[in-house]
PDB file of N, CA and C in Angstrom:
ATOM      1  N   UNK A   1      45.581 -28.648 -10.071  1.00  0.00           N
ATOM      2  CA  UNK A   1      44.166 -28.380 -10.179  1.00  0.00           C
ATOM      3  C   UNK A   1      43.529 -29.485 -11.019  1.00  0.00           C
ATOM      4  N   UNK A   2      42.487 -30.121 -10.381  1.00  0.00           N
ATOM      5  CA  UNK A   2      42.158 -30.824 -11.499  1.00  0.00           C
ATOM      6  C   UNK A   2      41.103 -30.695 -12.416  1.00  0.00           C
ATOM      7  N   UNK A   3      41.179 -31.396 -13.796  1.00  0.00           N
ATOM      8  CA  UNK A   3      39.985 -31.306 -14.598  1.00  0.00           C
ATOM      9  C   UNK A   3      38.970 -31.933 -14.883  1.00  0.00           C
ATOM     10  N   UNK A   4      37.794 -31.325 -15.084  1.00  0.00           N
ATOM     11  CA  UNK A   4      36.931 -32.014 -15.343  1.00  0.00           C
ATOM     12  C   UNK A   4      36.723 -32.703 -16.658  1.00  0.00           C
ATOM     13  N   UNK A   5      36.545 -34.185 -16.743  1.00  0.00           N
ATOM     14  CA  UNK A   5      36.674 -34.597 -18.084  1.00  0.00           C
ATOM     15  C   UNK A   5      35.270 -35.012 -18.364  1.00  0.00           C
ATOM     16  N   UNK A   6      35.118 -35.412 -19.626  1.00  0.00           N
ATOM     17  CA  UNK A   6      33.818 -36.042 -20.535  1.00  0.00           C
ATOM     18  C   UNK A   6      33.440 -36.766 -19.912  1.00  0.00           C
ATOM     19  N   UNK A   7      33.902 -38.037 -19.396  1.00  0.00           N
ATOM     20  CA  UNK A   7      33.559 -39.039 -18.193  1.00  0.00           C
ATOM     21  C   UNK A   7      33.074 -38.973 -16.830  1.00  0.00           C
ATOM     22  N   UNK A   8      33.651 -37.876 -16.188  1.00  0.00           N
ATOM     23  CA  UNK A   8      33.241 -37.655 -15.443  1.00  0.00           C
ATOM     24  C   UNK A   8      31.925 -37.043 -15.167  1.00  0.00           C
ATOM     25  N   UNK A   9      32.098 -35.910 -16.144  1.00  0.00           N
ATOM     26  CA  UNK A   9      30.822 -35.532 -16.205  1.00  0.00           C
ATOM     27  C   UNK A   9      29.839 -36.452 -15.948  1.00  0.00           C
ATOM     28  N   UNK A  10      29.577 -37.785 -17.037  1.00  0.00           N
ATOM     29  CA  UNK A  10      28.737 -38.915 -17.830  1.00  0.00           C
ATOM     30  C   UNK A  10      28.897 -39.324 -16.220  1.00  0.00           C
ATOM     31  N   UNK A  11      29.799 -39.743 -15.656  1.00  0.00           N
ATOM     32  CA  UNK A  11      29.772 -39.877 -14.113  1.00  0.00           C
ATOM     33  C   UNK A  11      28.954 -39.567 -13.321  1.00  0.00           C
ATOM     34  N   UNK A  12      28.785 -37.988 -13.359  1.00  0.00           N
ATOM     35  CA  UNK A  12      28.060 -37.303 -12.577  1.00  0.00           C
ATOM     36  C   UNK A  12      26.380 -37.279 -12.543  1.00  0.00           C
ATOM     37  N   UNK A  13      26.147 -37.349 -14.020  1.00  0.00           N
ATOM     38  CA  UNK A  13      24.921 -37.002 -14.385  1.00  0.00           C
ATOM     39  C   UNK A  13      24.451 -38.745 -13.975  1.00  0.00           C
ATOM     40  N   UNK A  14      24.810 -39.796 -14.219  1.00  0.00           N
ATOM     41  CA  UNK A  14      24.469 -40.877 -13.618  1.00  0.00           C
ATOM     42  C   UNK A  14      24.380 -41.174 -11.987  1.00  0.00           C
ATOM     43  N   UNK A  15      24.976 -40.477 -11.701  1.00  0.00           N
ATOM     44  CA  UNK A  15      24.964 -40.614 -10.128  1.00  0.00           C
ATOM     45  C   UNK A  15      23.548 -39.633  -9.546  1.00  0.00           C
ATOM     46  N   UNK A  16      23.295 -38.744 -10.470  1.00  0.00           N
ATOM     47  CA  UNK A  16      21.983 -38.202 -10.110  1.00  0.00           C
ATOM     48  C   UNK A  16      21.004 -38.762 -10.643  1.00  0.00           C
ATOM     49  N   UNK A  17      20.920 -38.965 -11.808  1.00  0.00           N
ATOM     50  CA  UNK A  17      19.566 -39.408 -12.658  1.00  0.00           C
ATOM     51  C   UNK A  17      19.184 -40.998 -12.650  1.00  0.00           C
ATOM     52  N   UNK A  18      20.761 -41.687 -12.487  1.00  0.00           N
ATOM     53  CA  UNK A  18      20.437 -43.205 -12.393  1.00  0.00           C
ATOM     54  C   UNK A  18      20.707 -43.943 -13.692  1.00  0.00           C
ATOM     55  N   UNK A  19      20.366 -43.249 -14.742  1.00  0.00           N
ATOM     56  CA  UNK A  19      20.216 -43.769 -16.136  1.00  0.00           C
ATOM     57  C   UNK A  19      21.513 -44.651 -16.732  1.00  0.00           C
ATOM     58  N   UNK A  20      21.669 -44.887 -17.735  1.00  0.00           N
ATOM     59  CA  UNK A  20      22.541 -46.126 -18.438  1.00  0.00           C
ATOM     60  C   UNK A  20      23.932 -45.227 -18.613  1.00  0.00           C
ATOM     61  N   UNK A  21      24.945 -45.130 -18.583  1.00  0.00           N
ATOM     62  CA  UNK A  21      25.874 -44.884 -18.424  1.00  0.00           C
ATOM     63  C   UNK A  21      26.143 -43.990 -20.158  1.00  0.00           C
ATOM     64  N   UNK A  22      25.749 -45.517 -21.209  1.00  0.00           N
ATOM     65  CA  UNK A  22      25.797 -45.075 -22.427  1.00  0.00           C
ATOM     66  C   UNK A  22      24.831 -43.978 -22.857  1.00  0.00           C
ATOM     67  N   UNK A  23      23.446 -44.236 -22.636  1.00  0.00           N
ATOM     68  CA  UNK A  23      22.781 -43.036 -23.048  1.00  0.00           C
ATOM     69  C   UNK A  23      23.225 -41.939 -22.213  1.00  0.00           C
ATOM     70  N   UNK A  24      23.955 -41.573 -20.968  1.00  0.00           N
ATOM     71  CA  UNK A  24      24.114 -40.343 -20.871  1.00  0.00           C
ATOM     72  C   UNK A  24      24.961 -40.050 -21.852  1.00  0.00           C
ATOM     73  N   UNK A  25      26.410 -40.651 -22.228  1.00  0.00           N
ATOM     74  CA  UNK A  25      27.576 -39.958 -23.079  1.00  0.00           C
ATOM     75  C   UNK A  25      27.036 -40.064 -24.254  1.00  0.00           C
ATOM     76  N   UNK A  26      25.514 -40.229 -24.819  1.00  0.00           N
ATOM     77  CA  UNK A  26      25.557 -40.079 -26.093  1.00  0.00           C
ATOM     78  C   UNK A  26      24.651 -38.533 -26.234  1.00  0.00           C
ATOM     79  N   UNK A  27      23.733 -38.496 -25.266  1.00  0.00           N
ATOM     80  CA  UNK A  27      23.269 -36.923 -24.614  1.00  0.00           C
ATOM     81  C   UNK A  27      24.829 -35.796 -24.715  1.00  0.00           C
ATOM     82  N   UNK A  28      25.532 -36.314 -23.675  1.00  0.00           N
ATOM     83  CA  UNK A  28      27.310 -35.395 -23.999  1.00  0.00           C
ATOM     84  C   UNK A  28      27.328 -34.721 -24.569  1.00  0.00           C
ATOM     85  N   UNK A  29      27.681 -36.445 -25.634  1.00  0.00           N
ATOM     86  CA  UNK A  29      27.983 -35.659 -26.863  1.00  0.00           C
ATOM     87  C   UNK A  29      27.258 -34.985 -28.233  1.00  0.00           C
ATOM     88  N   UNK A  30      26.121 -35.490 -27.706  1.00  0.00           N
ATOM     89  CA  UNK A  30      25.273 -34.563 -28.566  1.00  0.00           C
ATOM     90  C   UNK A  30      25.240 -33.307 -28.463  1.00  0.00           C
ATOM     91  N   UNK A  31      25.277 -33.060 -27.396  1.00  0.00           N
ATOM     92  CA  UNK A  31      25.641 -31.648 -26.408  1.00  0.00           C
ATOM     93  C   UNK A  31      26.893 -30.671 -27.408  1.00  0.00           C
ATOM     94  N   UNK A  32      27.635 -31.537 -26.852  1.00  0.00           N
ATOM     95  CA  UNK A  32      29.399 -30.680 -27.534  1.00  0.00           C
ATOM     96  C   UNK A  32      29.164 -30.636 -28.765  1.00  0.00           C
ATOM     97  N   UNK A  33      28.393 -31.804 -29.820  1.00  0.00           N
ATOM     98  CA  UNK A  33      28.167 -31.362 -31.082  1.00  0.00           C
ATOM     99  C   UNK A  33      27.744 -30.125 -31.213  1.00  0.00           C
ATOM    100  N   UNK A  34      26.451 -30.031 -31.118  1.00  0.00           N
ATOM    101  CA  UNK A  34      25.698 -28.651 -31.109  1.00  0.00           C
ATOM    102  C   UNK A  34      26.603 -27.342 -30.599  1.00  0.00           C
ATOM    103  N   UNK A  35      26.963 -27.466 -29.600  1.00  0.00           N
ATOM    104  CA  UNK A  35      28.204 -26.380 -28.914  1.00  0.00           C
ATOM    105  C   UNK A  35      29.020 -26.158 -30.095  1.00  0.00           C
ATOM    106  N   UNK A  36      29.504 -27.021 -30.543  1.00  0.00           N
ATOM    107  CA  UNK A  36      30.360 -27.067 -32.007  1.00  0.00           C
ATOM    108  C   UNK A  36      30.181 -26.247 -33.089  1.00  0.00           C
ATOM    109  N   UNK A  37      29.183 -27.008 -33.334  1.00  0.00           N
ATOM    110  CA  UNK A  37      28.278 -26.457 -34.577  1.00  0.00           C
ATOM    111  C   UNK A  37      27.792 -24.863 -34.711  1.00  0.00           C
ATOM    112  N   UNK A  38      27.507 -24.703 -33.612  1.00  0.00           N
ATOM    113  CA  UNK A  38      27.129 -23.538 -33.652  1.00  0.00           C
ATOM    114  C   UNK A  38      28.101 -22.265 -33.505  1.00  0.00           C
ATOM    115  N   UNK A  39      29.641 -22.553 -32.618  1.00  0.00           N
ATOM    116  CA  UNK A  39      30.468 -21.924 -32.516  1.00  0.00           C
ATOM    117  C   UNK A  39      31.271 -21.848 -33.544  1.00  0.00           C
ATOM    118  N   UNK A  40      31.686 -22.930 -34.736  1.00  0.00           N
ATOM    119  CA  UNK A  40      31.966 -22.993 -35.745  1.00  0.00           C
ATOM    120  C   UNK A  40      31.249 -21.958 -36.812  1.00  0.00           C
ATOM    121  N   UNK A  41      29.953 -21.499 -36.990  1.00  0.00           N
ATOM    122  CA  UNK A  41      29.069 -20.499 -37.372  1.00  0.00           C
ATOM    123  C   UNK A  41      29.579 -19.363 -37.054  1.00  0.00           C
ATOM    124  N   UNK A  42      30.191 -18.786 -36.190  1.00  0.00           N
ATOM    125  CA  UNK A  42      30.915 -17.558 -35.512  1.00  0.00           C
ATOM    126  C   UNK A  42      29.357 -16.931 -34.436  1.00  0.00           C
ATOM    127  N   UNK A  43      28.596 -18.086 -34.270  1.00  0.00           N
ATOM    128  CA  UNK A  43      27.293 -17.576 -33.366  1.00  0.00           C
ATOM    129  C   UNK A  43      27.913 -17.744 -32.055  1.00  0.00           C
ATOM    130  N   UNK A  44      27.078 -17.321 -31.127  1.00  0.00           N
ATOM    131  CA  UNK A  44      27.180 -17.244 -29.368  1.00  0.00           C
ATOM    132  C   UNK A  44      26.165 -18.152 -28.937  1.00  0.00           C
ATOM    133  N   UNK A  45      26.825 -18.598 -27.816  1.00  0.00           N
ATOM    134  CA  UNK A  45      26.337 -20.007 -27.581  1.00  0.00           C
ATOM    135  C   UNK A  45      26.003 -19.232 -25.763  1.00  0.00           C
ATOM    136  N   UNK A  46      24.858 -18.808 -25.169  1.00  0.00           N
ATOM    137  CA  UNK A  46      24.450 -18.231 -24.251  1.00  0.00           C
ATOM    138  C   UNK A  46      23.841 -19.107 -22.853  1.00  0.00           C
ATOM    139  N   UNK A  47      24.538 -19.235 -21.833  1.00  0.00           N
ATOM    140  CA  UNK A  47      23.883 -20.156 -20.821  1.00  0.00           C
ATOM    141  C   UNK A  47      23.659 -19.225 -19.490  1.00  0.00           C
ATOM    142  N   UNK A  48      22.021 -19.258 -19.476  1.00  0.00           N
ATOM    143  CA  UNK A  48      21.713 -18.286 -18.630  1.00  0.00           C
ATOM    144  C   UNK A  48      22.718 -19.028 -17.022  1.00  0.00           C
ATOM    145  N   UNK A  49      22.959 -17.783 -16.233  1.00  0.00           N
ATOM    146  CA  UNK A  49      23.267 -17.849 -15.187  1.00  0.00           C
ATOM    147  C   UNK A  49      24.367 -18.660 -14.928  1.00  0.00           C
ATOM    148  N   UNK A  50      25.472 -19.133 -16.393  1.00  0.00           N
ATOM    149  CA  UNK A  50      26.556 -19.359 -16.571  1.00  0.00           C
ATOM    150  C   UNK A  50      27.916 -18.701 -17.062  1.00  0.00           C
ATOM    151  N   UNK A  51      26.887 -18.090 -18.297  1.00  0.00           N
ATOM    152  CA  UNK A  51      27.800 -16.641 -19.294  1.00  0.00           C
ATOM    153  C   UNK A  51      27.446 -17.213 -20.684  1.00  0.00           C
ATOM    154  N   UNK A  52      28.426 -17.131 -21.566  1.00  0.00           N
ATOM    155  CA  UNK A  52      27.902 -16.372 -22.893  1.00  0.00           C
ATOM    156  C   UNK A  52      29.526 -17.095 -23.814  1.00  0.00           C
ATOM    157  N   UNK A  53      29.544 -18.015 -24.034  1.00  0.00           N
ATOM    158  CA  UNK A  53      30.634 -18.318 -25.574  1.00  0.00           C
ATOM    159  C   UNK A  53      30.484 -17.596 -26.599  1.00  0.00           C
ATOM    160  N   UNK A  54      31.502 -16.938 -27.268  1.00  0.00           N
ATOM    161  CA  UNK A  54      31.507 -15.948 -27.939  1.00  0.00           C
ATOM    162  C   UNK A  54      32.968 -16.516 -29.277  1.00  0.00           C
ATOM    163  N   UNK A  55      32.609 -17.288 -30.462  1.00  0.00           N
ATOM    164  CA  UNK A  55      33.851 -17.136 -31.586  1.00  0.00           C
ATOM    165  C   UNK A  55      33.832 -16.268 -32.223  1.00  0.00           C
ATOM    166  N   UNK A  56      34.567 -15.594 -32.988  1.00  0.00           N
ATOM    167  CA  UNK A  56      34.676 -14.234 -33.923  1.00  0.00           C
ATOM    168  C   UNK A  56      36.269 -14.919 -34.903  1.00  0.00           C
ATOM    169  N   UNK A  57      36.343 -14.245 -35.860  1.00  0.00           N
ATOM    170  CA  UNK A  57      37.466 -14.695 -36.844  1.00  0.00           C
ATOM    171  C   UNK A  57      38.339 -13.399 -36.143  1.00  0.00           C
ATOM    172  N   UNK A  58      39.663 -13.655 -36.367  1.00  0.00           N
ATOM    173  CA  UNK A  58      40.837 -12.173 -36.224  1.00  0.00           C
ATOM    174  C   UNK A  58      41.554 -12.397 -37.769  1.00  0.00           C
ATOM    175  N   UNK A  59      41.456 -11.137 -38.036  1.00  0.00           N
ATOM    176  CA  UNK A  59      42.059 -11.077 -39.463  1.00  0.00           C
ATOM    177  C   UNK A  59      43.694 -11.721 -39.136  1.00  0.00           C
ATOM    178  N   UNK A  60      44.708 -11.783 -40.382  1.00  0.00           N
ATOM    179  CA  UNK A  60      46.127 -12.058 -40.145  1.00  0.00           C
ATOM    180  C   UNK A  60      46.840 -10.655 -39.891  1.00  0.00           C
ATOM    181  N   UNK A  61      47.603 -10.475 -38.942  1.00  0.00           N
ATOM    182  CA  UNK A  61      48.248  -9.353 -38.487  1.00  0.00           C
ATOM    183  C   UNK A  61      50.071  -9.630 -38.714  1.00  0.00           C
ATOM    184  N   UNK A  62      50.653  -9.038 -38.275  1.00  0.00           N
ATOM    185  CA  UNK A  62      52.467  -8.734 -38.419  1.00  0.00           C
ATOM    186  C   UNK A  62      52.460  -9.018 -36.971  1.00  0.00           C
ATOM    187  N   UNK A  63      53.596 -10.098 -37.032  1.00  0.00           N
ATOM    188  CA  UNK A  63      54.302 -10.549 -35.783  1.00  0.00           C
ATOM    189  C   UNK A  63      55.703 -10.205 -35.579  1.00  0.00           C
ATOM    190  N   UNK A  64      56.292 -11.060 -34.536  1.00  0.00           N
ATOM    191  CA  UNK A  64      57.716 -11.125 -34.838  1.00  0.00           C
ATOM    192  C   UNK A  64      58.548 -12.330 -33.751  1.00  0.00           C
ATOM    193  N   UNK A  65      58.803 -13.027 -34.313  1.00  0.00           N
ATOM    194  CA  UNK A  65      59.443 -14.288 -33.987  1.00  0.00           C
ATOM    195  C   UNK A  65      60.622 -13.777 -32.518  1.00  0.00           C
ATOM    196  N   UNK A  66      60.117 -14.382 -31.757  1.00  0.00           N
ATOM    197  CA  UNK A  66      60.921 -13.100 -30.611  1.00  0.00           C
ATOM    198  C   UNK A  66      62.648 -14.055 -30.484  1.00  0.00           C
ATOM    199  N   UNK A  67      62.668 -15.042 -30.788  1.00  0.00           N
ATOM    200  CA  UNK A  67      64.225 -15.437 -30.714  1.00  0.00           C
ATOM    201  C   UNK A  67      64.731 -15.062 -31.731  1.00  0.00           C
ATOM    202  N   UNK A  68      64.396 -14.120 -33.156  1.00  0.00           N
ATOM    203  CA  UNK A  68      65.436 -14.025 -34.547  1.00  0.00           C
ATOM    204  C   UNK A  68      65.235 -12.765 -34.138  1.00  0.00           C
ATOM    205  N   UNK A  69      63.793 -11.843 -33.992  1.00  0.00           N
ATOM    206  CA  UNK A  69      63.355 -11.165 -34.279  1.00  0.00           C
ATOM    207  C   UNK A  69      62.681 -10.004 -35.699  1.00  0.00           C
ATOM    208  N   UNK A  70      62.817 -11.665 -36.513  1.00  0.00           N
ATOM    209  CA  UNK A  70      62.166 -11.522 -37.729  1.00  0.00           C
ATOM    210  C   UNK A  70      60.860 -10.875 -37.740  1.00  0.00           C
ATOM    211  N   UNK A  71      60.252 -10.075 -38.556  1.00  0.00           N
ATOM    212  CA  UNK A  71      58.595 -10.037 -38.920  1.00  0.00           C
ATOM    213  C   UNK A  71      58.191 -10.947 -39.534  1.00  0.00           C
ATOM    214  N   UNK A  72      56.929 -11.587 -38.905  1.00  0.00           N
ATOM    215  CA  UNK A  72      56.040 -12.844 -39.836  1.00  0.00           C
ATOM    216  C   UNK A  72      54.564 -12.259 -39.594  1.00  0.00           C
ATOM    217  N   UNK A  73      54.128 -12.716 -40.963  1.00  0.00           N
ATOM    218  CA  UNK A  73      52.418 -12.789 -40.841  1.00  0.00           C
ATOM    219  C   UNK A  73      52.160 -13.583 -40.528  1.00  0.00           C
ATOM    220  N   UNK A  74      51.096 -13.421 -39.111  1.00  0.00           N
ATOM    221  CA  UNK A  74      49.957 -14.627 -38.328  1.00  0.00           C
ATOM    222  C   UNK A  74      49.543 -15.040 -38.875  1.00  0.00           C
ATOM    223  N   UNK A  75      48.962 -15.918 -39.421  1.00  0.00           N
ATOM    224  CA  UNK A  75      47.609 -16.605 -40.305  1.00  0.00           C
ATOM    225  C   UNK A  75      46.459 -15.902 -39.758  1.00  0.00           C
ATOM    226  N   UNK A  76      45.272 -15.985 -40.281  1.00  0.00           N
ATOM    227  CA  UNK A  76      43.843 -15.535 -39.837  1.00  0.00           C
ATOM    228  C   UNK A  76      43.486 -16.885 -38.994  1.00  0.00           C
ATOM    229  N   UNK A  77      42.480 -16.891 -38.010  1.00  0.00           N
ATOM    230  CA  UNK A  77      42.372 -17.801 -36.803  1.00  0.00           C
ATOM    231  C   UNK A  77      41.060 -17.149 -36.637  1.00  0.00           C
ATOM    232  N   UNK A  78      40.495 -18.206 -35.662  1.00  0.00           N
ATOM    233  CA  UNK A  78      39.200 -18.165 -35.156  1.00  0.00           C
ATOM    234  C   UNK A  78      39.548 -18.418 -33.856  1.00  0.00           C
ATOM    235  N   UNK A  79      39.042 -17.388 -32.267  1.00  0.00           N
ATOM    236  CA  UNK A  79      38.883 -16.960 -31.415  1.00  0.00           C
ATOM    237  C   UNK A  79      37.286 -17.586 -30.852  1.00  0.00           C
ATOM    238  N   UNK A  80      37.781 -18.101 -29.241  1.00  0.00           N
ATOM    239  CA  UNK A  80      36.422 -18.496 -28.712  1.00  0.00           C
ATOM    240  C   UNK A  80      36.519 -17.386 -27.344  1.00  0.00           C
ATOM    241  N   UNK A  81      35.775 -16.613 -27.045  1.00  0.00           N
ATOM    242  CA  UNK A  81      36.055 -16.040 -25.927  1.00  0.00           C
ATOM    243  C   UNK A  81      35.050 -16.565 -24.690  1.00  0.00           C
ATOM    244  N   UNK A  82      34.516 -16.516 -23.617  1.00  0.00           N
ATOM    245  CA  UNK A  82      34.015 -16.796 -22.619  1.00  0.00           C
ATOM    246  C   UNK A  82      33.889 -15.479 -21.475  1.00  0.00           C
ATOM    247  N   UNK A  83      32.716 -15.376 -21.802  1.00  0.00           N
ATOM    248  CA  UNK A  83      32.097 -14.451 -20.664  1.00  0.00           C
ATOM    249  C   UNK A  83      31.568 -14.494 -19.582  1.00  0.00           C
ATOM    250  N   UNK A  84      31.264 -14.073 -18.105  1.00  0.00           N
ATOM    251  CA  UNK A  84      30.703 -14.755 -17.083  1.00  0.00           C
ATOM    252  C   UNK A  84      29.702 -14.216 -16.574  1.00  0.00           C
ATOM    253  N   UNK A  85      28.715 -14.968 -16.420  1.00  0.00           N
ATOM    254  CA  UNK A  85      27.535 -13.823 -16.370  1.00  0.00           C
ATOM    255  C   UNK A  85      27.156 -13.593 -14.891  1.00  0.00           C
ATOM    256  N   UNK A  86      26.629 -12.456 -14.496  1.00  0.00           N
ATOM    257  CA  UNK A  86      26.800 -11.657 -13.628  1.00  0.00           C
ATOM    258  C   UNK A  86      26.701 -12.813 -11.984  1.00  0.00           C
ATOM    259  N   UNK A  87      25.589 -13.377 -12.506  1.00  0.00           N
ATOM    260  CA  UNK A  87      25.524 -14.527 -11.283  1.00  0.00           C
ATOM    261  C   UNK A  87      26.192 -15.472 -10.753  1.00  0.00           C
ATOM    262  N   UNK A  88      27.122 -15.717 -12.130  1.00  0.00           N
ATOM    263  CA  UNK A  88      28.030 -16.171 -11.875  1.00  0.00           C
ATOM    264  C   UNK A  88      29.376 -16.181 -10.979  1.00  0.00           C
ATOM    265  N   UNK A  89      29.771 -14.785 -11.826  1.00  0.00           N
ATOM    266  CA  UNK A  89      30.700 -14.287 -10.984  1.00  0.00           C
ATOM    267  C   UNK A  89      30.389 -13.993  -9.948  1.00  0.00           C
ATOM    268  N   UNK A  90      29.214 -14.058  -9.285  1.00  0.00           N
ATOM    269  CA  UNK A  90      28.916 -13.625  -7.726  1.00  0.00           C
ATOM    270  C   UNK A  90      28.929 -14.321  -7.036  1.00  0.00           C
ATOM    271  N   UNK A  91      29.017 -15.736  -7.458  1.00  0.00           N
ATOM    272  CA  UNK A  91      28.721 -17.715  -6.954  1.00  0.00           C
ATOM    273  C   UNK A  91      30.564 -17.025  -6.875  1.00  0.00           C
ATOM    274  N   UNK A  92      31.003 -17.252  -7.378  1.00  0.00           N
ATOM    275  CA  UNK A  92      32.449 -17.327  -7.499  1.00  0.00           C
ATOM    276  C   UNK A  92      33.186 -16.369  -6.731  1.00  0.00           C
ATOM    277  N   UNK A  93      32.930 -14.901  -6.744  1.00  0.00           N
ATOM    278  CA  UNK A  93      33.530 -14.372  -6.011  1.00  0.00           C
ATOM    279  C   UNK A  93      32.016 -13.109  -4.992  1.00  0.00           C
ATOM    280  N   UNK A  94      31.804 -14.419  -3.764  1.00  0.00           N
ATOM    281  CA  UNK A  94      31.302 -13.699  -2.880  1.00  0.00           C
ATOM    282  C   UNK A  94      31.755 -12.415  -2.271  1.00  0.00           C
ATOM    283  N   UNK A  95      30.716 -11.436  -1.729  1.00  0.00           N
ATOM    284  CA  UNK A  95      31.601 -10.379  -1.143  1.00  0.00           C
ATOM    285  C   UNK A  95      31.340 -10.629   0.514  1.00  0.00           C
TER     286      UNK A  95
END
């Protein structure tokens, strides 16, 4: 499957708009900054008729190392989830 990368994107958006190659990837990444920034905040980052980025912290919980089968504590971590919003999923899975 392949992926879509940063470049390509900067690719894409030039092949429509025409513009300088550099000012699109500096748009990008201004872009992913902000995406950043704001998901780093534990805020939701909402794109109509795309879905909804969602980070939240998870406290540290009890694990267990499945080859000893020791108990270990997880560290606490930060979670990005991704939601799809309704139109989306309907682009995606026609009936």
């Amino acid at each position: 499957m392949p992926t879509l990368t940063k470049s390509a994107i900067v690719d894409a958006i030039y092949e429509r708009t025409g513009r300088h190659r550099t000012e699109i990837k500096e748009y990008v990444d201004a872009l992913l900054e902000v995406m950043i920034k704001v998901l780093k905040k534990d805020h939701s980052l909402l794109s109509c008729g795309l879905g909804k980025l969602e980070a939240y912290g998870k406290e540290p919980r009890k694990g267990r190392n499945p080859h000893t089968g020791e108990t270990i504590t997880l560290a606490a971590r930060k979670i990005i989830v991704f939601r799809l919003s309704r139109k989306f999923r309907a682009v995606l899975n026609p009936e």
